[in-house]
Protein backbone atom coordinates (compact mmCIF):
# COMPACT_ATOMS: atom_id res chain seq x y z
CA UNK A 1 0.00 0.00 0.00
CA UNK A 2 1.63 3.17 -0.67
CA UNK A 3 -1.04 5.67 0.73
CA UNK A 4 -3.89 5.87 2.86
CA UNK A 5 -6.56 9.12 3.22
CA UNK A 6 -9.43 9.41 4.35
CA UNK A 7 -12.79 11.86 4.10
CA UNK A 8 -15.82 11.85 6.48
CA UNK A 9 -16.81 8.36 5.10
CA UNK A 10 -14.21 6.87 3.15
CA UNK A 11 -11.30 5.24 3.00
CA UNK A 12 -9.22 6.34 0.29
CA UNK A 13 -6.34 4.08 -0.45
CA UNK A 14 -3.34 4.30 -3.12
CA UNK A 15 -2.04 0.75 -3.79
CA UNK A 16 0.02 -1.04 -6.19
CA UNK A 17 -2.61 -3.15 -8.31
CA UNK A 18 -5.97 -2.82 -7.41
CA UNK A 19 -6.36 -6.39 -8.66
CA UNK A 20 -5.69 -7.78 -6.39
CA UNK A 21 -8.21 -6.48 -3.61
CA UNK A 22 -10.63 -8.72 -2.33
CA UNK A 23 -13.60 -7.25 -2.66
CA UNK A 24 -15.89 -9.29 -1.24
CA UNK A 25 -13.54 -9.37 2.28
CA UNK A 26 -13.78 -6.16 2.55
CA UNK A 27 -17.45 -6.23 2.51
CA UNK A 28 -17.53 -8.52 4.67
CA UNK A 29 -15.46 -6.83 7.32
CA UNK A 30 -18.23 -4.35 7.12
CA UNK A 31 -17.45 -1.82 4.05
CA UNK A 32 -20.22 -0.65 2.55
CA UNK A 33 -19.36 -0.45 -0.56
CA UNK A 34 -15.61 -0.63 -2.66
CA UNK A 35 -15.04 1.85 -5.89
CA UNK A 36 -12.26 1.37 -7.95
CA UNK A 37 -10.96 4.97 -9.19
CA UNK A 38 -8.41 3.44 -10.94
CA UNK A 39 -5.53 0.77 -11.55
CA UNK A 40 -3.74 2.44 -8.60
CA UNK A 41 -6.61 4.14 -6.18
CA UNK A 42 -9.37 2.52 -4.68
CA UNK A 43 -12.05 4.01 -1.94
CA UNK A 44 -13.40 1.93 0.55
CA UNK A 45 -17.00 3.47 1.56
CA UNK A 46 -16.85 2.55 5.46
CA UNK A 47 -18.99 5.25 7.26
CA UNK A 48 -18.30 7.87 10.37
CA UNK A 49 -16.10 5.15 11.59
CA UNK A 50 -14.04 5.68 8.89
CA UNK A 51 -11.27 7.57 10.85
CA UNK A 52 -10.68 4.63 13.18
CA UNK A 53 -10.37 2.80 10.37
CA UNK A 54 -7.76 4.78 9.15
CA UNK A 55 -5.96 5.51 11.98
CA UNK A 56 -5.61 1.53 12.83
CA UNK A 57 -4.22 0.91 9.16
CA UNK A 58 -1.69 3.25 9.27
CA UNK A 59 -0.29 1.55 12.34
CA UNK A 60 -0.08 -1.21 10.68
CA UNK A 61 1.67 0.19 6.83
């Protein structure tokens, strides 16, 4: 992962090859919803719990 943002609901990640994300895990960790920008950014629609999110990934990159 090279970057992770975030807005009031989102989860706005820049990654090598969005190929290889595993969409349905992700929704089933609770996102709402996944959106592919493009071969290198991806947002992860996650709600007002987004920052936690966040803040708990970036410990770990």
């Amino acid at each position: 992962m090279a970057a992770i943002d975030n807005c009031a609901t989102r989860l706005r990640l820049k990654i090598h090859d969005v190929t290889l994300v595993d969409q349905k895990a992700l929704k089933a960790h609770g996102a709402k919803g996944v959106m592919k920008v493009n071969d290198k950014n991806l947002q992860v629609i996650v709600g007002t719990d987004v920052e936690f999110v966040a803040d708990e990934m970036r410990k770990l990159h």
